[in-house]
N, C-alpha and C. Protein backbone atom coordinates (compact mmCIF):
# COMPACT_ATOMS: atom_id res chain seq x y z
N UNK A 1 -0.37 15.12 11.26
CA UNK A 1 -0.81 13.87 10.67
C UNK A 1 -1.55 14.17 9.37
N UNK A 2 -1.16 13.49 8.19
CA UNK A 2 -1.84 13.51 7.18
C UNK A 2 -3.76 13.13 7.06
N UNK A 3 -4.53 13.96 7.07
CA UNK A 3 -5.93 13.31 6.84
C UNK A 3 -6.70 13.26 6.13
N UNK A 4 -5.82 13.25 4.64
CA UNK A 4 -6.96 12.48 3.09
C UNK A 4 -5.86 11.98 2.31
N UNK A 5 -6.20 10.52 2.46
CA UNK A 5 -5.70 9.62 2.01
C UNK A 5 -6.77 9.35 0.39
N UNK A 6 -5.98 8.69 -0.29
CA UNK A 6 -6.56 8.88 -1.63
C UNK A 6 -5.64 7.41 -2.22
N UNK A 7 -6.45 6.24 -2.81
CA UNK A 7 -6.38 5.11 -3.04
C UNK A 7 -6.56 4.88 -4.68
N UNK A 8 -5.49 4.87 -5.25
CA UNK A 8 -5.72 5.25 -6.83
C UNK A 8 -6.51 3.54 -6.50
N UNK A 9 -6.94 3.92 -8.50
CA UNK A 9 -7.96 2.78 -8.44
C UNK A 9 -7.44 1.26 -8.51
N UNK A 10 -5.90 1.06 -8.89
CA UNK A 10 -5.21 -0.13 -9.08
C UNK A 10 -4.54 -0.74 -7.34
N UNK A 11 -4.75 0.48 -6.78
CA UNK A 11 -4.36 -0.02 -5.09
C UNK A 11 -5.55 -0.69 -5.09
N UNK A 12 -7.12 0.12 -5.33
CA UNK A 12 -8.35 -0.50 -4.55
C UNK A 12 -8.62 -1.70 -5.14
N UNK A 13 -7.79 -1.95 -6.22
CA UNK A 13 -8.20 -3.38 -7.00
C UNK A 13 -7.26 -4.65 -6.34
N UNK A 14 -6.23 -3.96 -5.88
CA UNK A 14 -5.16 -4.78 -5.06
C UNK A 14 -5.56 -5.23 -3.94
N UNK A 15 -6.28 -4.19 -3.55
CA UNK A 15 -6.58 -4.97 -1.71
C UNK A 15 -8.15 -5.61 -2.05
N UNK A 16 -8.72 -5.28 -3.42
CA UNK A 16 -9.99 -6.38 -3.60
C UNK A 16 -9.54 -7.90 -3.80
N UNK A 17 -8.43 -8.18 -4.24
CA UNK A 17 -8.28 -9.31 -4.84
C UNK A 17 -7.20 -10.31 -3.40
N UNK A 18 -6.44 -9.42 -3.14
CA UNK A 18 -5.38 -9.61 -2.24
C UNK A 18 -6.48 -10.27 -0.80
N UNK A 19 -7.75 -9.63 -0.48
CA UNK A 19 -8.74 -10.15 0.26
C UNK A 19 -8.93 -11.33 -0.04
N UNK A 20 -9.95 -11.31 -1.41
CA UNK A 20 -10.21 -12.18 -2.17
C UNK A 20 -9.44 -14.01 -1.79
N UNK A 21 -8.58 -13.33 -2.11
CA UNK A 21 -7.42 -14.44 -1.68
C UNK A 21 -7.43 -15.39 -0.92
N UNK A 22 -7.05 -14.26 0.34
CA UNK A 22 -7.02 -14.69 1.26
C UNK A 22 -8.21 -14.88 2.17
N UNK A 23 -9.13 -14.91 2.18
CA UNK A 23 -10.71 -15.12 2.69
C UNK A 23 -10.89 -16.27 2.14
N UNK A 24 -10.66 -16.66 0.61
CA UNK A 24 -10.78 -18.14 0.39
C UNK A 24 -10.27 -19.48 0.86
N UNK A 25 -9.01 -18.44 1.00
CA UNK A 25 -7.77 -19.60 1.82
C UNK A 25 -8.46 -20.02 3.21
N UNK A 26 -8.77 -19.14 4.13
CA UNK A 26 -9.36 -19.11 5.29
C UNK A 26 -10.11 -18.12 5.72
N UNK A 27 -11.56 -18.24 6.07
CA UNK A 27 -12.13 -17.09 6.52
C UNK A 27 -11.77 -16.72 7.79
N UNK A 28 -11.91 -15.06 7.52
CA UNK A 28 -11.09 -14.79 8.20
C UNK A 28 -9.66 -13.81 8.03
N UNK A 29 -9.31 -14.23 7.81
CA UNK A 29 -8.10 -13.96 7.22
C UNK A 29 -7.60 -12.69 6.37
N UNK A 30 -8.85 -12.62 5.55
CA UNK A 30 -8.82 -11.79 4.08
C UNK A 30 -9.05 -10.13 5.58
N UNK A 31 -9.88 -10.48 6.15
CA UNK A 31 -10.51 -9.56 7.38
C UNK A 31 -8.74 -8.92 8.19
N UNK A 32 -7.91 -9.77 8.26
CA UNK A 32 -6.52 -9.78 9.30
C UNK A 32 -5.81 -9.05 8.26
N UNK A 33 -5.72 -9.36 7.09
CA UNK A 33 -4.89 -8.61 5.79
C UNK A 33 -5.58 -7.11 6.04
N UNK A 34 -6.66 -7.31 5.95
CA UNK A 34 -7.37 -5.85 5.79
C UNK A 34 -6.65 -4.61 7.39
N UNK A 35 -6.85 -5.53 8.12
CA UNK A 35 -6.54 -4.84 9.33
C UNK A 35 -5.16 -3.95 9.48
N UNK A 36 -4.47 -5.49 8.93
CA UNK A 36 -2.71 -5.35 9.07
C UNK A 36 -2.56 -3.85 8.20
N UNK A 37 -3.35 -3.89 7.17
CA UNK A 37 -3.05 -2.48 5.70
C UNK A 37 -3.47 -1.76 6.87
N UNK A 38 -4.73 -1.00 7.31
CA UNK A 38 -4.90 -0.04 8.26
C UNK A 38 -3.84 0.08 8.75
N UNK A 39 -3.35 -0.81 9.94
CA UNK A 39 -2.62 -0.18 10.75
C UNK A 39 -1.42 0.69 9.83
N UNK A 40 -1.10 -0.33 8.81
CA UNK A 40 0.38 0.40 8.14
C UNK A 40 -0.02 1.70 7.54
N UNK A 41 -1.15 2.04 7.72
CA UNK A 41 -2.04 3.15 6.86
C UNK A 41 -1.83 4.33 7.58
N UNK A 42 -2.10 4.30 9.01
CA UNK A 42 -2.62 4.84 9.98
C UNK A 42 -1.06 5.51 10.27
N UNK A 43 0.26 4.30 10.48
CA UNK A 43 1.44 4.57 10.87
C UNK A 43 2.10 5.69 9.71
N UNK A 44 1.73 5.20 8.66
CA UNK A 44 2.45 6.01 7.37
C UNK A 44 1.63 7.42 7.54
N UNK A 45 0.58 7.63 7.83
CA UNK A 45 -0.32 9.13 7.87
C UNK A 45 0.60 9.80 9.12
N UNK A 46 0.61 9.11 10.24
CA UNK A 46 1.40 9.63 10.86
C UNK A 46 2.96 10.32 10.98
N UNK A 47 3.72 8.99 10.62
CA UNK A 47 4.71 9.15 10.35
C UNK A 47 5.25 9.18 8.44
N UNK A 48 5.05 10.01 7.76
CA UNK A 48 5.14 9.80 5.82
C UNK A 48 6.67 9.10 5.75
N UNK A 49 7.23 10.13 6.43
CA UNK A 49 9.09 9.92 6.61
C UNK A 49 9.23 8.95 6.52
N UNK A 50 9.07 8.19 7.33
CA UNK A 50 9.12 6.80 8.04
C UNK A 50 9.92 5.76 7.26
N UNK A 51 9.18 5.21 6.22
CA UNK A 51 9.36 4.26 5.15
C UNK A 51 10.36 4.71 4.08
N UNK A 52 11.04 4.05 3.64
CA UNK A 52 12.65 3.92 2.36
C UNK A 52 11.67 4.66 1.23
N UNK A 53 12.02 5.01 0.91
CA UNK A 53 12.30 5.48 -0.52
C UNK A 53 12.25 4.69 -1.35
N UNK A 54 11.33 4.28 -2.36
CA UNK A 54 11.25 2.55 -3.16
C UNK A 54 12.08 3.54 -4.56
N UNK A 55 11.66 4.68 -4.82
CA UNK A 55 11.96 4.95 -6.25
C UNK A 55 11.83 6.64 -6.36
N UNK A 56 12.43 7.62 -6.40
CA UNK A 56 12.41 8.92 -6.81
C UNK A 56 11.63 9.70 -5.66
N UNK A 57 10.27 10.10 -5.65
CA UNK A 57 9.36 10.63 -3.94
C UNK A 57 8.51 9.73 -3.55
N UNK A 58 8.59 8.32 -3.73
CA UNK A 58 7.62 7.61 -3.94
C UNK A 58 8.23 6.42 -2.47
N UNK A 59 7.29 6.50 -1.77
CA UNK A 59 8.07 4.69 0.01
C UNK A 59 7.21 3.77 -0.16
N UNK A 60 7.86 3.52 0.44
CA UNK A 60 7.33 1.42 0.54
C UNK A 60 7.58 1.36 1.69
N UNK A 61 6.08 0.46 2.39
CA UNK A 61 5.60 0.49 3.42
C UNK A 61 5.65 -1.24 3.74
N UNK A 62 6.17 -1.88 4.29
CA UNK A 62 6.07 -3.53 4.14
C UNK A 62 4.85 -3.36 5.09
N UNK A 63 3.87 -4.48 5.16
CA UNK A 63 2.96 -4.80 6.04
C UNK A 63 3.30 -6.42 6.80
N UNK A 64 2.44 -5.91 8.63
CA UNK A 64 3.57 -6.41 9.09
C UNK A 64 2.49 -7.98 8.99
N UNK A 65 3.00 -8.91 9.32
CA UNK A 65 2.82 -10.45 8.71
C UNK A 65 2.22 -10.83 7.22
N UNK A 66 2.08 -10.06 6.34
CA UNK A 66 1.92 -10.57 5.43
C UNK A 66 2.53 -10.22 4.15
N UNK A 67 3.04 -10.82 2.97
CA UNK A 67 3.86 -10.40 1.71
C UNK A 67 3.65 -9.19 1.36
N UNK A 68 3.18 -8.28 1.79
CA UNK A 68 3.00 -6.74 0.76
C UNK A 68 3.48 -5.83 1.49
N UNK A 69 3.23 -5.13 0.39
CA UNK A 69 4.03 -3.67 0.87
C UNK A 69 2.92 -2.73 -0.11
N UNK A 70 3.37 -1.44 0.62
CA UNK A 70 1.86 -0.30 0.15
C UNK A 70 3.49 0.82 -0.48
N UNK A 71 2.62 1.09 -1.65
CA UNK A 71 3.65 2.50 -2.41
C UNK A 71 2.76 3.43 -2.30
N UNK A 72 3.46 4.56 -1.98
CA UNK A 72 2.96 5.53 -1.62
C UNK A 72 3.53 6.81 -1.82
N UNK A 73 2.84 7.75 -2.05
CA UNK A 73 3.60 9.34 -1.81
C UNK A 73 2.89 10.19 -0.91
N UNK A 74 3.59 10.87 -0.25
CA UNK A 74 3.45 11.48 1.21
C UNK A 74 3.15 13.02 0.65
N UNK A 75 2.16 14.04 0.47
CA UNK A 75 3.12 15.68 0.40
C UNK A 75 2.24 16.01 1.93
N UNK A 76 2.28 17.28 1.79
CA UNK A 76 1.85 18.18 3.22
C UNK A 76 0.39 17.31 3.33
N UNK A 77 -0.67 17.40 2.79
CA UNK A 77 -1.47 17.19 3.54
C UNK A 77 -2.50 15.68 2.75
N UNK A 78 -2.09 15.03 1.70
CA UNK A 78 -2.26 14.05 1.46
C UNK A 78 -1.56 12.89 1.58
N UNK A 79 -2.23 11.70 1.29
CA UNK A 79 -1.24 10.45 1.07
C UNK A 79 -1.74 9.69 -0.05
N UNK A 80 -1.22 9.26 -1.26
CA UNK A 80 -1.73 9.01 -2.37
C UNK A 80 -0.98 7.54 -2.50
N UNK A 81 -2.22 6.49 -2.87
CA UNK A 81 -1.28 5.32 -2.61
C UNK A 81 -1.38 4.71 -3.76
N UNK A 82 -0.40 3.97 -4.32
CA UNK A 82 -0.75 3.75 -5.82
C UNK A 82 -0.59 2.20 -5.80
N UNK A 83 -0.18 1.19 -4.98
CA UNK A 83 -0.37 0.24 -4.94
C UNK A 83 0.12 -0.35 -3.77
N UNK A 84 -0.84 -1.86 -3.67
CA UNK A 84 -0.91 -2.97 -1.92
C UNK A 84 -0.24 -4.12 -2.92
N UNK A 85 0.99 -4.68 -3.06
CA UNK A 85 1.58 -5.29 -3.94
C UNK A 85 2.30 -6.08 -3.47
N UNK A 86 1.97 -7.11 -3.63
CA UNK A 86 2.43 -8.57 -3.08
C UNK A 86 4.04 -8.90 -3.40
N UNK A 87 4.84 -8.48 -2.41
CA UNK A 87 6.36 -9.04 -2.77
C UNK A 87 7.13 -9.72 -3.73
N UNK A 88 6.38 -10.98 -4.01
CA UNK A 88 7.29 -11.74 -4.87
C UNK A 88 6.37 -11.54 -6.39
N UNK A 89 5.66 -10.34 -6.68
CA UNK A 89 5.80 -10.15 -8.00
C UNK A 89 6.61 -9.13 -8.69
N UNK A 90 6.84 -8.85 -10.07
CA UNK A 90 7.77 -7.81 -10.43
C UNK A 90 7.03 -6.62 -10.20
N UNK A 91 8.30 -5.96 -9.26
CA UNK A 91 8.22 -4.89 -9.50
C UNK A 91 7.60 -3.52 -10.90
N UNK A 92 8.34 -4.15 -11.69
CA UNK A 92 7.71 -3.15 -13.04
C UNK A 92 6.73 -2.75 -12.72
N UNK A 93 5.61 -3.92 -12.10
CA UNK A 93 4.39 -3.79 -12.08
C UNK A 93 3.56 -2.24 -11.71
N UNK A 94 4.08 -2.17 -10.55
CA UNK A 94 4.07 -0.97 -9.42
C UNK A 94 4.67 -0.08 -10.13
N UNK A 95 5.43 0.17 -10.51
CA UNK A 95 6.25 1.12 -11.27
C UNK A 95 5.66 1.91 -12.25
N UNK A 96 5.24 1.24 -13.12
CA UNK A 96 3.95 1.27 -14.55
C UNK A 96 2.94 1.89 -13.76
N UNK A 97 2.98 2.15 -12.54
CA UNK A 97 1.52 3.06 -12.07
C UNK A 97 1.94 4.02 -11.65
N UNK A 98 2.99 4.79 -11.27
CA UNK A 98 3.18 5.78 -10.72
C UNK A 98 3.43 7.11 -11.81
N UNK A 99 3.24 8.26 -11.16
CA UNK A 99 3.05 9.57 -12.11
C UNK A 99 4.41 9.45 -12.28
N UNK A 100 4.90 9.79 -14.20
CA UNK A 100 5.86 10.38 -14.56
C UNK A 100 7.27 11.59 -14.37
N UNK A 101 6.15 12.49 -13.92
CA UNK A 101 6.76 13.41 -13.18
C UNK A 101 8.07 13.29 -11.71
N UNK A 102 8.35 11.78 -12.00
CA UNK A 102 9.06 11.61 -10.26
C UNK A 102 10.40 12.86 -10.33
């Protein structure tokens, strides 16, 4: 199992706002988003394999009841996540953050 996970700073701004959100909508809620990411957190440390291939070494993780999905890269003993990115925006977005090097 992978055990240092590492949250570039545009993921940690994603799941600030993505809360944000949803805590306004209903309290509560923003708390259930938060949860849902763990678990998919927890599953991806476990299993890296697991998840498709979104783009070159880089998976996409859907989370389960709510619009996002987590990008990520897996090696031996990290997990580096570069964005918690809400489905129905463009892609580019996510893209524009990941290292060059794919």
């Amino acid at each position: 199992m992978i055990e240092r996970v590492i949250h570039s700073p545009e993921a940690k701004d994603d799941l600030r706002q993505a809360y944000r959100w949803y805590e306004n909508r209903e309290p509560g809620l923003g708390e259930e988003l938060l949860c849902c990411i763990e678990e998919c957190e927890l599953t991806i440390r476990q299993y890296p394999q697991l998840y498709p291939i979104a783009t070159g070494k880089f998976r996409r993780a859907f989370i389960r009841r709510f619009p996002y999905e987590v990008i990520y890269e897996p090696t031996d003993d990290t997990l580096t996540i570069y964005a918690v990115f809400h489905c129905s925006q463009d892609p580019r977005k996510w893209r524009s953050r990941l290292p060059s090097d794919e």
